[in-house]
N, C-alpha and C. Protein backbone atom coordinates (compact mmCIF):
# COMPACT_ATOMS: atom_id res chain seq x y z
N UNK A 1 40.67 -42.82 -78.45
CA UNK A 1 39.94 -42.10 -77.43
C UNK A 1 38.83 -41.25 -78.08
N UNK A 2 39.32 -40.48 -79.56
CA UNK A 2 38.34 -39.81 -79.46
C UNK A 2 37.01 -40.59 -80.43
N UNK A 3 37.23 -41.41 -80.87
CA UNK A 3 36.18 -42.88 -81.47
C UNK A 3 35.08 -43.00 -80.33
N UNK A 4 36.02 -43.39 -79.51
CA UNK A 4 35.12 -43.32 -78.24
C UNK A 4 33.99 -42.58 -77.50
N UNK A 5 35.02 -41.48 -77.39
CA UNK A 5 34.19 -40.28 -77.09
C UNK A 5 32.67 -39.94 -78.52
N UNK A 6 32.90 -40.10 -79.18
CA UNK A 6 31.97 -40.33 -80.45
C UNK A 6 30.96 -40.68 -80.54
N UNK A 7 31.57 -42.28 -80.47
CA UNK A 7 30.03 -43.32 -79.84
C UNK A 7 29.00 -43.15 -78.75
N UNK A 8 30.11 -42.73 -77.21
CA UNK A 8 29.14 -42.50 -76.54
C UNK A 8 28.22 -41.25 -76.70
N UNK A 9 28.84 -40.18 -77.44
CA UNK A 9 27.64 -38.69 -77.90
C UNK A 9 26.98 -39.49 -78.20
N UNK A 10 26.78 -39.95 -79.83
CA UNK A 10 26.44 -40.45 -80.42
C UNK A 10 24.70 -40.95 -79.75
N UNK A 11 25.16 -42.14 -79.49
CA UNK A 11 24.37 -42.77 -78.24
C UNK A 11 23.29 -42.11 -77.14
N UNK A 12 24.11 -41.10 -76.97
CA UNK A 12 23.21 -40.76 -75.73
C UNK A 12 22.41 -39.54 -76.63
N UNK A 13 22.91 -38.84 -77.46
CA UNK A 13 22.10 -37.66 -78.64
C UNK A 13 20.73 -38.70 -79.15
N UNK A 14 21.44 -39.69 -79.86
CA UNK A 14 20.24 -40.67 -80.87
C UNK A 14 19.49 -41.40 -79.85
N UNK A 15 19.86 -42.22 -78.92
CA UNK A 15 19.17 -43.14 -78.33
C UNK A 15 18.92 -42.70 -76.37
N UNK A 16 19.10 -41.94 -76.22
CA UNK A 16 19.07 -40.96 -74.91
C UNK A 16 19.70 -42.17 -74.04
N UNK A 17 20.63 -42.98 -74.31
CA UNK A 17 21.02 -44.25 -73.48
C UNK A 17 22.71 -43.77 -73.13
N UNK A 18 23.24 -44.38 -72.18
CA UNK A 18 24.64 -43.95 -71.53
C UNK A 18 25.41 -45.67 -72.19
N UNK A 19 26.38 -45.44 -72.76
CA UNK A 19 27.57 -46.04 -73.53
C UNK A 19 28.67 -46.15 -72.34
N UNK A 20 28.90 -47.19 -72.13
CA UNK A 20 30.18 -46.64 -71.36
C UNK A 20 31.11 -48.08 -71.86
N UNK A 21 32.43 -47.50 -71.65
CA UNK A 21 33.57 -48.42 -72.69
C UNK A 21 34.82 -48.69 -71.55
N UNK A 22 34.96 -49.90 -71.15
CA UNK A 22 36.32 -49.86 -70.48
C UNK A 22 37.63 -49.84 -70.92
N UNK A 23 37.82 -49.32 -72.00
CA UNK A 23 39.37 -49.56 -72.20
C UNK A 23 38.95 -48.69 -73.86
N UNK A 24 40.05 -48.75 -74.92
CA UNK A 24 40.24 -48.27 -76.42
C UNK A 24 39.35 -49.01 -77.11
N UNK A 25 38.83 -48.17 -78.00
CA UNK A 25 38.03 -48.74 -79.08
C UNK A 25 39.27 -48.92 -80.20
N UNK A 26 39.04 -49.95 -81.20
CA UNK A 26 40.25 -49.76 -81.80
C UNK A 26 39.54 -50.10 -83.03
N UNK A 27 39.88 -49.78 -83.96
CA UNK A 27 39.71 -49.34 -85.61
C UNK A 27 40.53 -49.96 -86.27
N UNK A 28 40.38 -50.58 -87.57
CA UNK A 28 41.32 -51.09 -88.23
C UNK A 28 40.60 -50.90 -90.28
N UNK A 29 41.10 -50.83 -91.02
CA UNK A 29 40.56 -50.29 -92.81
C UNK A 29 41.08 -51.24 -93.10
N UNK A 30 41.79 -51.90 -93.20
CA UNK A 30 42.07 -53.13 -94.57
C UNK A 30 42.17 -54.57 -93.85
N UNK A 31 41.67 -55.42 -94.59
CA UNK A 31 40.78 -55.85 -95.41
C UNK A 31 39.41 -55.14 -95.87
N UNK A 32 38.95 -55.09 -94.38
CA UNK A 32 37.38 -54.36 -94.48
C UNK A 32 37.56 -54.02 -93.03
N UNK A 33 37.00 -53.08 -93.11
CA UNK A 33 36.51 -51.76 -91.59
C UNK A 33 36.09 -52.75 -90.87
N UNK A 34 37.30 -52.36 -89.12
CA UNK A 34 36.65 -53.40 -88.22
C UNK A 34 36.84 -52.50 -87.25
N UNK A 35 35.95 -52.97 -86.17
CA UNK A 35 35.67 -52.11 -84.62
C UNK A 35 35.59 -53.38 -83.70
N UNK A 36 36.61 -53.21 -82.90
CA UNK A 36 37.19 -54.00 -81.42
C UNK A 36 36.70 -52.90 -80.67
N UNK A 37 35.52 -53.85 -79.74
CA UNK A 37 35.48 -52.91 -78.65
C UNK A 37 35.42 -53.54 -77.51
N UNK A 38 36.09 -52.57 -76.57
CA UNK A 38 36.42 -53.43 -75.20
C UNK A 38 35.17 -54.11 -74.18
N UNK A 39 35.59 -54.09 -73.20
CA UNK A 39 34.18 -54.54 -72.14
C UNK A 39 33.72 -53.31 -72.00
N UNK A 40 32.05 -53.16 -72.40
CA UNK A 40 31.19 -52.02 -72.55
C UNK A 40 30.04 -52.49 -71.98
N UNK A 41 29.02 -51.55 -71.49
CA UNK A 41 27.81 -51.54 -71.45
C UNK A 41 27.22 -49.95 -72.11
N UNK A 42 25.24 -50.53 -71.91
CA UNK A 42 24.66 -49.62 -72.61
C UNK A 42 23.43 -49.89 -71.79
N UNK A 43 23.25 -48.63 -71.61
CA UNK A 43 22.09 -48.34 -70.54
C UNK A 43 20.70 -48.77 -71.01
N UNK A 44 19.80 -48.41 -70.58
CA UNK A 44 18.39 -49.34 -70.82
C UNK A 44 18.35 -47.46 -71.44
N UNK A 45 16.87 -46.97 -71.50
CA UNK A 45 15.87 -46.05 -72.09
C UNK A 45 16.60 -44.60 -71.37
N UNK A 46 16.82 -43.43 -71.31
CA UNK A 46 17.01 -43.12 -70.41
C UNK A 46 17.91 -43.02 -69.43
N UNK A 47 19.34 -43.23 -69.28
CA UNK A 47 19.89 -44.14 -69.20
C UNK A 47 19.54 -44.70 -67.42
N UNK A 48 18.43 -45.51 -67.39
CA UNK A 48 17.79 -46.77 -66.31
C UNK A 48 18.60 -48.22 -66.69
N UNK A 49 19.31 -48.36 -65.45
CA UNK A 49 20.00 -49.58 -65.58
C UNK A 49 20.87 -50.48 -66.72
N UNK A 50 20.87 -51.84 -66.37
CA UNK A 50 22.08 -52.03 -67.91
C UNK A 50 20.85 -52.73 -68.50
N UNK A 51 20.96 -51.95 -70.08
CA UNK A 51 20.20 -53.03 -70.96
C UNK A 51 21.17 -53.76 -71.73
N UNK A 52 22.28 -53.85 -71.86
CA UNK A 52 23.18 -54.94 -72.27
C UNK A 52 25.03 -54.61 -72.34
N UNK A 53 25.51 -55.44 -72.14
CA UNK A 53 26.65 -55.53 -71.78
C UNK A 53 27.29 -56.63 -72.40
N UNK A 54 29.06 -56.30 -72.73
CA UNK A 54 29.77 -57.18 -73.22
C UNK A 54 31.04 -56.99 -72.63
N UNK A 55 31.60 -58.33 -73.00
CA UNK A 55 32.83 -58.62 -72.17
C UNK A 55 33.55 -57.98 -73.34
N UNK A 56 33.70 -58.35 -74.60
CA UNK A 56 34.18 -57.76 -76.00
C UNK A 56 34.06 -58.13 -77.29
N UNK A 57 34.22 -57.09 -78.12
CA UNK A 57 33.56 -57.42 -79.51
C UNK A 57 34.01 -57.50 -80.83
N UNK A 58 33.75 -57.74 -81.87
CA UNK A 58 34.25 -57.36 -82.90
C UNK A 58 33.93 -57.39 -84.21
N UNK A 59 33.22 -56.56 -84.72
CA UNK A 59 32.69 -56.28 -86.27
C UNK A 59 33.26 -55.65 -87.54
N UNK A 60 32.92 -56.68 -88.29
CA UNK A 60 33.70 -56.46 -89.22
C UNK A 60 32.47 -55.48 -90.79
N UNK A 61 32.86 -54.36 -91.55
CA UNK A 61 31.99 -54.31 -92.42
C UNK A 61 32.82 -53.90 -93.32
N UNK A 62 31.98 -54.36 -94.62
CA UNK A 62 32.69 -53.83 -95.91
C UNK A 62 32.34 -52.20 -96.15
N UNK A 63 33.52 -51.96 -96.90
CA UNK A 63 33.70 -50.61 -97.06
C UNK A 63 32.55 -49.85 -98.30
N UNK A 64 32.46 -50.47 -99.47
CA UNK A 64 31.57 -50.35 -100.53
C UNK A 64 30.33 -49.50 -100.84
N UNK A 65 29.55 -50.76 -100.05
CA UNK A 65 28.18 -50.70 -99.54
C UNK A 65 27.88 -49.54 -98.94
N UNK A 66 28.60 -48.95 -98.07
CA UNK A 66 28.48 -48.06 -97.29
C UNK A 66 27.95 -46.93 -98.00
N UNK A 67 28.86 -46.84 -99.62
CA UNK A 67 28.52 -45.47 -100.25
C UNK A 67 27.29 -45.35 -100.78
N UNK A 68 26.15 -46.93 -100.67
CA UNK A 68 24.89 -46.72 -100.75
C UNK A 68 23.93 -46.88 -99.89
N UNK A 69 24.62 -46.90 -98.73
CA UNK A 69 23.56 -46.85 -97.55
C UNK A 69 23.38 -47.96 -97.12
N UNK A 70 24.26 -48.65 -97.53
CA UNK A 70 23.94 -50.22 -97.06
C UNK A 70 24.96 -50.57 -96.06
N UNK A 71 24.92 -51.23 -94.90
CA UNK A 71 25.81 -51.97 -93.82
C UNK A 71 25.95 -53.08 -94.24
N UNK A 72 26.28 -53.66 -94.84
CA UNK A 72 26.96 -55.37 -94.82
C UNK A 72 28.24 -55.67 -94.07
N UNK A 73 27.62 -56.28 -92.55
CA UNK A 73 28.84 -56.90 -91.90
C UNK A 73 28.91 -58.18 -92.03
N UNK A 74 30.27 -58.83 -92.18
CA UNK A 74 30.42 -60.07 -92.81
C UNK A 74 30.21 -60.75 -91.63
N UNK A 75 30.96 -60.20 -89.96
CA UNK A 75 30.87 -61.17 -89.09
C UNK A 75 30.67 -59.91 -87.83
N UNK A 76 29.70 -60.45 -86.21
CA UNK A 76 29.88 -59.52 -85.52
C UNK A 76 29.89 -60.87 -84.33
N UNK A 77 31.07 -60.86 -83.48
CA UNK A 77 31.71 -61.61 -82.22
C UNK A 77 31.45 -60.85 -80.86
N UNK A 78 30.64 -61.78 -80.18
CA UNK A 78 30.40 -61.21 -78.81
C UNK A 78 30.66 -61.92 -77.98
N UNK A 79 31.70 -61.69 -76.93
CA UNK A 79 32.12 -62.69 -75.79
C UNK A 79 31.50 -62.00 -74.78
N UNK A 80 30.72 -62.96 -73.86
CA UNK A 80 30.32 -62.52 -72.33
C UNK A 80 29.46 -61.70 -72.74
N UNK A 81 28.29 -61.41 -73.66
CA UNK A 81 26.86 -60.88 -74.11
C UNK A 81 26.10 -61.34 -72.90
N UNK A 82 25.47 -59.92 -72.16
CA UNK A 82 24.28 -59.68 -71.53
C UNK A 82 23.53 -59.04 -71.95
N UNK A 83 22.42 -59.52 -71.83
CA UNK A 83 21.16 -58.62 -72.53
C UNK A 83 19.91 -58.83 -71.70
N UNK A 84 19.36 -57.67 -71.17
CA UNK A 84 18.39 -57.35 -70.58
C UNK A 84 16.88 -56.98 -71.37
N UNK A 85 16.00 -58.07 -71.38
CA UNK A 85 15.21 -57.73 -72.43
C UNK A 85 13.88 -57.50 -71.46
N UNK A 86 13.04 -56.65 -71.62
CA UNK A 86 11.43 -56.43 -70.97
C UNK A 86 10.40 -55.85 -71.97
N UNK A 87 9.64 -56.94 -71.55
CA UNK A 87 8.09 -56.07 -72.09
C UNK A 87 7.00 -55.57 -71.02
N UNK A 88 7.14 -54.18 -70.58
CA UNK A 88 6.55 -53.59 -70.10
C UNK A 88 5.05 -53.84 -69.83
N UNK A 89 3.61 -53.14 -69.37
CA UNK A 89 2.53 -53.20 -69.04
C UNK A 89 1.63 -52.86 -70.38
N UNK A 90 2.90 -51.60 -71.10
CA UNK A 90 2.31 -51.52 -72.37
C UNK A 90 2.59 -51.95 -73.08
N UNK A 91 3.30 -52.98 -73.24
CA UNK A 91 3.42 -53.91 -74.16
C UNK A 91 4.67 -53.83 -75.15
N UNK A 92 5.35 -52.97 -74.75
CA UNK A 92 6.61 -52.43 -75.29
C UNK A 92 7.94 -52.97 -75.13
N UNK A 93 8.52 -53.61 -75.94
CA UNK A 93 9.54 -54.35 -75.69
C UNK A 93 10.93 -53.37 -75.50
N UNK A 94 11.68 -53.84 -74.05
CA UNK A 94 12.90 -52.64 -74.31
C UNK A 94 14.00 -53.07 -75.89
N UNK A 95 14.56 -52.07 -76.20
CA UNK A 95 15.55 -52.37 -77.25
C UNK A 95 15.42 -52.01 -78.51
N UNK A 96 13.62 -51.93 -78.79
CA UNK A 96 12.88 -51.18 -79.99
C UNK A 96 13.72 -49.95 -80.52
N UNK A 97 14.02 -49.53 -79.74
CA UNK A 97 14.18 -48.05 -80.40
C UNK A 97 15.62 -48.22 -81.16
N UNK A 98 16.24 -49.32 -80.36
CA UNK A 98 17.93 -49.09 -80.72
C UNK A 98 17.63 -49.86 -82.18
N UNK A 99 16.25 -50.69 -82.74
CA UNK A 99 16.11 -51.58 -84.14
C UNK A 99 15.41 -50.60 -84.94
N UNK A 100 14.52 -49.29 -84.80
CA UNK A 100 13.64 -49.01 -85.33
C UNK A 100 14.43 -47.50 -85.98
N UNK A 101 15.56 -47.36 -84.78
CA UNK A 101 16.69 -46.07 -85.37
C UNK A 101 15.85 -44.54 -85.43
N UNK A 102 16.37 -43.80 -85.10
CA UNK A 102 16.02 -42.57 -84.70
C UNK A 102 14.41 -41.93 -85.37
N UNK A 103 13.55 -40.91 -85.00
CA UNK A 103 12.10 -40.81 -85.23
C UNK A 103 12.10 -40.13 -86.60
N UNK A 104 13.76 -39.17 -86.43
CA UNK A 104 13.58 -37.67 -87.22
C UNK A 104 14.42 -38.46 -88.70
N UNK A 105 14.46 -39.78 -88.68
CA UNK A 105 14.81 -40.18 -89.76
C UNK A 105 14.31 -40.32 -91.39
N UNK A 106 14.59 -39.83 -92.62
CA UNK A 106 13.77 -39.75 -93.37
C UNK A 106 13.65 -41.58 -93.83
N UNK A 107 15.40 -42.03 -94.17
CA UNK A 107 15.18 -43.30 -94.63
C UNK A 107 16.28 -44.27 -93.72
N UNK A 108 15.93 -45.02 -93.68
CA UNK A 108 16.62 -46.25 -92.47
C UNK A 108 17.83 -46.78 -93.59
N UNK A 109 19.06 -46.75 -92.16
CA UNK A 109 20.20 -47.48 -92.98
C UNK A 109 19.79 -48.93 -93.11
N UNK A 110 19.88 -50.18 -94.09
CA UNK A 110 19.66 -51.35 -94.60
C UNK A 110 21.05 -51.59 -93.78
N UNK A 111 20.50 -53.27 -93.45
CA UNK A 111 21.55 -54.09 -92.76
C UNK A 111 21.38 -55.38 -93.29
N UNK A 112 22.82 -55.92 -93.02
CA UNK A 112 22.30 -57.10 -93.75
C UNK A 112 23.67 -57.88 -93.41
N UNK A 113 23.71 -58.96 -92.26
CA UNK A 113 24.94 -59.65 -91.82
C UNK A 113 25.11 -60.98 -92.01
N UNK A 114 26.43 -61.21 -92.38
CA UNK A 114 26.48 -62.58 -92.80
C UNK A 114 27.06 -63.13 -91.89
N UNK A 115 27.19 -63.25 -90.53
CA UNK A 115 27.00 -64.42 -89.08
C UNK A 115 27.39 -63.41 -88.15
N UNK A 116 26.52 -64.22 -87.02
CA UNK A 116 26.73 -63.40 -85.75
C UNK A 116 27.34 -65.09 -84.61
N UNK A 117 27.82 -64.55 -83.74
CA UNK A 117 28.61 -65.52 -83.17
C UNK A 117 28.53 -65.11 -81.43
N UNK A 118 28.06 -65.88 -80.70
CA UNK A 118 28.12 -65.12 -79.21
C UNK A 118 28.16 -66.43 -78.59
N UNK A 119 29.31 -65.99 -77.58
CA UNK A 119 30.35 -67.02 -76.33
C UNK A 119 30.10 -66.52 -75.20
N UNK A 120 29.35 -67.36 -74.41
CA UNK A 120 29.49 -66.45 -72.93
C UNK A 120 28.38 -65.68 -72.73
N UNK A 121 27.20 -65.48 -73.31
CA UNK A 121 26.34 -65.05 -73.43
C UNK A 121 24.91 -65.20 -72.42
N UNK A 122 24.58 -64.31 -71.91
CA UNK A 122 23.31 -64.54 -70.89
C UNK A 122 22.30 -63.57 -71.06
N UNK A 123 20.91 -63.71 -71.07
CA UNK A 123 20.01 -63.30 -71.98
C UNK A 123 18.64 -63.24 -70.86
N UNK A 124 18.14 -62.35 -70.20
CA UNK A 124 16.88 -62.41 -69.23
C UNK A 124 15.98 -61.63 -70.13
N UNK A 125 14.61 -62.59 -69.76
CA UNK A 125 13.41 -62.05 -70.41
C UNK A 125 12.11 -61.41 -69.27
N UNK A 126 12.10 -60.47 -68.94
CA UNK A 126 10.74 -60.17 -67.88
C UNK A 126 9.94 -59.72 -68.97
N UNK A 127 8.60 -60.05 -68.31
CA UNK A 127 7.44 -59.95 -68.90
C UNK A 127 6.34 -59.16 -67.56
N UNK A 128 5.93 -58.04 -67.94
CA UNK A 128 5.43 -57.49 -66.70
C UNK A 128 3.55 -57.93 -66.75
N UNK A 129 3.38 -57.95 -68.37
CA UNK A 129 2.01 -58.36 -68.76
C UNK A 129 1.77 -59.81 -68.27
N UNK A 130 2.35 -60.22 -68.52
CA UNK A 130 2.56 -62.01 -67.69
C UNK A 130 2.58 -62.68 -66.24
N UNK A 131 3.51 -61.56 -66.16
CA UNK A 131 4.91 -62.03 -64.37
C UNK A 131 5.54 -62.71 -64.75
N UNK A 132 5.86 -63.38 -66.23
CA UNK A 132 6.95 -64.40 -66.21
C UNK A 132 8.47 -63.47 -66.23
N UNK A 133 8.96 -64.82 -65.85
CA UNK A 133 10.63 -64.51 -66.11
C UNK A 133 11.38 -65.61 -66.37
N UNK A 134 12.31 -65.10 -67.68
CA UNK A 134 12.83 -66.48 -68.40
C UNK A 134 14.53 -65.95 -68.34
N UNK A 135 15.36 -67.04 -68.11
CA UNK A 135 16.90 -66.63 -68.15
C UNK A 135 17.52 -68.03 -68.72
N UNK A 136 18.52 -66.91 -70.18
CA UNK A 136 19.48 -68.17 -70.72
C UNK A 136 21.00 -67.52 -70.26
N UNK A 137 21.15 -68.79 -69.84
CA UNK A 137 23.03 -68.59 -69.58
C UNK A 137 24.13 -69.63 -69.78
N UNK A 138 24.93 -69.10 -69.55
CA UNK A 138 26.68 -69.81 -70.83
C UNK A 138 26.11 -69.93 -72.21
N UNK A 139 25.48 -69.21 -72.40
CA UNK A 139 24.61 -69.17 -74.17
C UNK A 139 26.17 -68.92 -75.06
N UNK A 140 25.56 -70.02 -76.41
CA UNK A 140 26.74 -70.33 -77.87
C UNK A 140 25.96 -69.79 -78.11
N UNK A 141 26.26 -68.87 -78.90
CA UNK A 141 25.16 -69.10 -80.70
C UNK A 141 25.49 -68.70 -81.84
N UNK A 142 25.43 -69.08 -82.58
CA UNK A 142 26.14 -68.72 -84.05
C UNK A 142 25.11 -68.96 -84.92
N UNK A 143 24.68 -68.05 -86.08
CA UNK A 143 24.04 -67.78 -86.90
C UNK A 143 24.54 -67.79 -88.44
N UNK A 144 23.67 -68.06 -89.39
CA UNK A 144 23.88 -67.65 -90.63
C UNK A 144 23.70 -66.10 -91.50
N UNK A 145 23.55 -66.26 -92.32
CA UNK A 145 23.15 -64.40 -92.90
C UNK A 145 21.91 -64.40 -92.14
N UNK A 146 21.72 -62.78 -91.28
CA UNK A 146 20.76 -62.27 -90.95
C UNK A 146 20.46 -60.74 -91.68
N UNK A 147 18.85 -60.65 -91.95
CA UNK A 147 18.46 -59.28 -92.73
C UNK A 147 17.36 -59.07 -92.72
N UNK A 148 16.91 -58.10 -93.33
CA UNK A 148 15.44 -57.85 -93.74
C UNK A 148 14.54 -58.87 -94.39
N UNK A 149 15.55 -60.08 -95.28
CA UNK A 149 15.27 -61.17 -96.52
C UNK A 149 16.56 -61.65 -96.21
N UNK A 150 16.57 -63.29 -95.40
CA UNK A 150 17.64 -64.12 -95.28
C UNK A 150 16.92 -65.22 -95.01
N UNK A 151 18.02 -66.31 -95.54
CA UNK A 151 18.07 -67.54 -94.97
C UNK A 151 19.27 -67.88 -94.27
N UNK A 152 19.35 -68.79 -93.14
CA UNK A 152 19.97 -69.41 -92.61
C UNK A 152 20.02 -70.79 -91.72
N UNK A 153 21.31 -70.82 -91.15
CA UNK A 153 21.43 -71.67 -90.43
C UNK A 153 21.35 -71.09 -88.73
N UNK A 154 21.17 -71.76 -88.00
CA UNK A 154 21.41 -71.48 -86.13
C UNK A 154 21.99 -72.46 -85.40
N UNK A 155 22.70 -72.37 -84.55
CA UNK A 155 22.73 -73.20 -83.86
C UNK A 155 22.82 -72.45 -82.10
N UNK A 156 22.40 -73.19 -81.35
CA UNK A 156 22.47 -72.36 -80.17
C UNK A 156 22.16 -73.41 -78.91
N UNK A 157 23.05 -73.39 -77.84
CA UNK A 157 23.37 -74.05 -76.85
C UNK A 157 23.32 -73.34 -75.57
N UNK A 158 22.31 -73.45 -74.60
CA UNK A 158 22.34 -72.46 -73.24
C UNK A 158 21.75 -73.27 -72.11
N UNK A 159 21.28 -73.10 -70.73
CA UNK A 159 20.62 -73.30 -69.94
C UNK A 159 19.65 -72.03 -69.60
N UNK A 160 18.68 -72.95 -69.61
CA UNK A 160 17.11 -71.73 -69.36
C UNK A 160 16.70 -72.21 -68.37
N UNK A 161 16.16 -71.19 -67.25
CA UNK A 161 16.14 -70.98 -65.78
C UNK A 161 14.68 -70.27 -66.03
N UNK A 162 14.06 -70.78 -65.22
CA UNK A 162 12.61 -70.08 -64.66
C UNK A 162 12.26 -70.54 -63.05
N UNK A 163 12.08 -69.34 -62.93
CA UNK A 163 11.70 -69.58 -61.00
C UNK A 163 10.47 -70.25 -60.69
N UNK A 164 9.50 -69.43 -61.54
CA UNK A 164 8.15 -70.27 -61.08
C UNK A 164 6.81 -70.12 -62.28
N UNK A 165 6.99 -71.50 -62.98
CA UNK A 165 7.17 -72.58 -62.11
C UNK A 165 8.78 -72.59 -62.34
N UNK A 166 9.04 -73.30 -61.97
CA UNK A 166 10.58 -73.80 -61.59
C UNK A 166 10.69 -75.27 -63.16
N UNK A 167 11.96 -74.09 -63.88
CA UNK A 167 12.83 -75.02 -64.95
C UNK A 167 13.84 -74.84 -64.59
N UNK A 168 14.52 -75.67 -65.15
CA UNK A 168 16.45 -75.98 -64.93
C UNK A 168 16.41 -76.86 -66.33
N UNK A 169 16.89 -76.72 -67.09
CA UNK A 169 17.16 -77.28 -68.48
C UNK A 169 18.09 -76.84 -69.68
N UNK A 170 19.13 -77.95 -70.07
CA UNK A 170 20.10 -77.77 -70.91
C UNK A 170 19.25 -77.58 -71.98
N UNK A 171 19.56 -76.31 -73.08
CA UNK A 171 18.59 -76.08 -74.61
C UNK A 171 19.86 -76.24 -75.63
N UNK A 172 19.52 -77.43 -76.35
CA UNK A 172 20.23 -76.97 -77.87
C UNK A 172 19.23 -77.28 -78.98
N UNK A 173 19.45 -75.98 -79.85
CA UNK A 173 18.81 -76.05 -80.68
C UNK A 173 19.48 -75.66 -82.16
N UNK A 174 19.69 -76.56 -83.18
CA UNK A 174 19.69 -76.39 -84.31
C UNK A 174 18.72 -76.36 -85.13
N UNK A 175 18.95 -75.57 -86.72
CA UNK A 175 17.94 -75.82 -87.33
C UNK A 175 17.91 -74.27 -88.59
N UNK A 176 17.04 -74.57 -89.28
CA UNK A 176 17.59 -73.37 -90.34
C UNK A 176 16.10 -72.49 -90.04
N UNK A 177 15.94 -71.02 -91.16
CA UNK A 177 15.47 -70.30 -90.71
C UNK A 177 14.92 -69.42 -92.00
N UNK A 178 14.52 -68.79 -92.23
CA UNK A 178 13.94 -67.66 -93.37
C UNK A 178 13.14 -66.66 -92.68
N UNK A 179 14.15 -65.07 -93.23
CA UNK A 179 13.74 -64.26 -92.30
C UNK A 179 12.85 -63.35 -93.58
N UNK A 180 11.73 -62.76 -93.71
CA UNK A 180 11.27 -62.34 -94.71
C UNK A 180 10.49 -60.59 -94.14
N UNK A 181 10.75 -59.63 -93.59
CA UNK A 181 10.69 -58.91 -92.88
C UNK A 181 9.30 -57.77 -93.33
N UNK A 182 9.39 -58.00 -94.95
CA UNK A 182 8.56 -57.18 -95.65
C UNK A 182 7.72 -57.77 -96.08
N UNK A 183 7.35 -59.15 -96.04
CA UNK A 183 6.58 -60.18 -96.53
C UNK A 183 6.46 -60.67 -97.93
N UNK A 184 7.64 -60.02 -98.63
CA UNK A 184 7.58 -60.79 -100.17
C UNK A 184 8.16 -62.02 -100.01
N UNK A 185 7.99 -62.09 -101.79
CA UNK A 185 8.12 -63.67 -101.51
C UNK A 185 10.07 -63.94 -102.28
N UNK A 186 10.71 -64.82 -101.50
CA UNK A 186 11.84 -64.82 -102.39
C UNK A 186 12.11 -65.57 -103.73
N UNK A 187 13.13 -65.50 -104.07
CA UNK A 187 12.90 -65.51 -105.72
C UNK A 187 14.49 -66.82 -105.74
């Protein structure tokens, strides 16, 4: 309970967004630090509507790393992932703030995950600069290492919905990837 109570300060102090958790967060130290969390959502900006929601989760990170500032999670599991994504008039994508991490920060915690995995997953895109609107649903997807500097693998299976014009279409897509964030070159 009081984990809980934590996150959501947490949350609403750093990211002015409302956390809300249906059931125990639960904690576990050996092998490596893991966080089960129940069916949650997390408010958009402010806290305005849901900017994403899960049925439940579970991340795993090593303990180590931590003492240098580094996050290395080996695996993070999302069943029933909603995510509400918009780019505003100004061009501002929602969710920025929760990647870019607080203003009054001197140096950003490093992340760096070796697969992400999501079952059940549904994913809307509005675009206000556009008028489009794009929606994936019963979304797989499973990933390889993701970071600042990764390569991987993807694979990902959904139906994408657009009103108008009007799509209806099964998407799978495999295929590998190189994420290079700072623009060097890898070695």
């Amino acid at each position: 309970v009081r984990l809980a109570a934590e996150l959501t300060h947490f949350t609403k102090q750093r990211y002015q967004r409302v956390l809300k958790l249906d059931g125990p967060v639960e904690l576990s130290m050996f092998p490596r630090l893991q966080l089960r969390l129940p069916a949650s959502t997390l408010s958009g900006k402010s806290g305005e509507g849901e900017f994403m929601g899960i049925g439940h989760a579970a991340v795993s990170v090593r303990l180590l790393p931590l003492l240098a500032r580094r996050v290395v999670v080996d695996r993070v599991e999302l069943d029933g992932l909603r995510l509400a994504l918009q780019r505003g008039k100004d061009g501002k994508v929602s969710g920025m703030d929760l990647l870019n991490g607080a203003e009054n920060d001197n140096q950003p915690v490093a992340m760096d995950l070796t697969s992400l995995v999501v079952r059940g997953g549904a994913l809307s895109w509005t675009d206000e600069l556009t008028g489009r609107k794009l929606a994936l649903a019963d979304m797989a997807l499973s990933t390889g290492r993701l970071g600042r500097l990764a390569d991987g693998q993807m694979d990902l299976d959904a139906r994408l919905t657009q009103a108008t014009p009007a799509v209806d279409a099964h998407v799978q897509v495999q295929g590998a990837y190189r994420i290079d964030v700072d623009g060097q070159d890898q070695q």
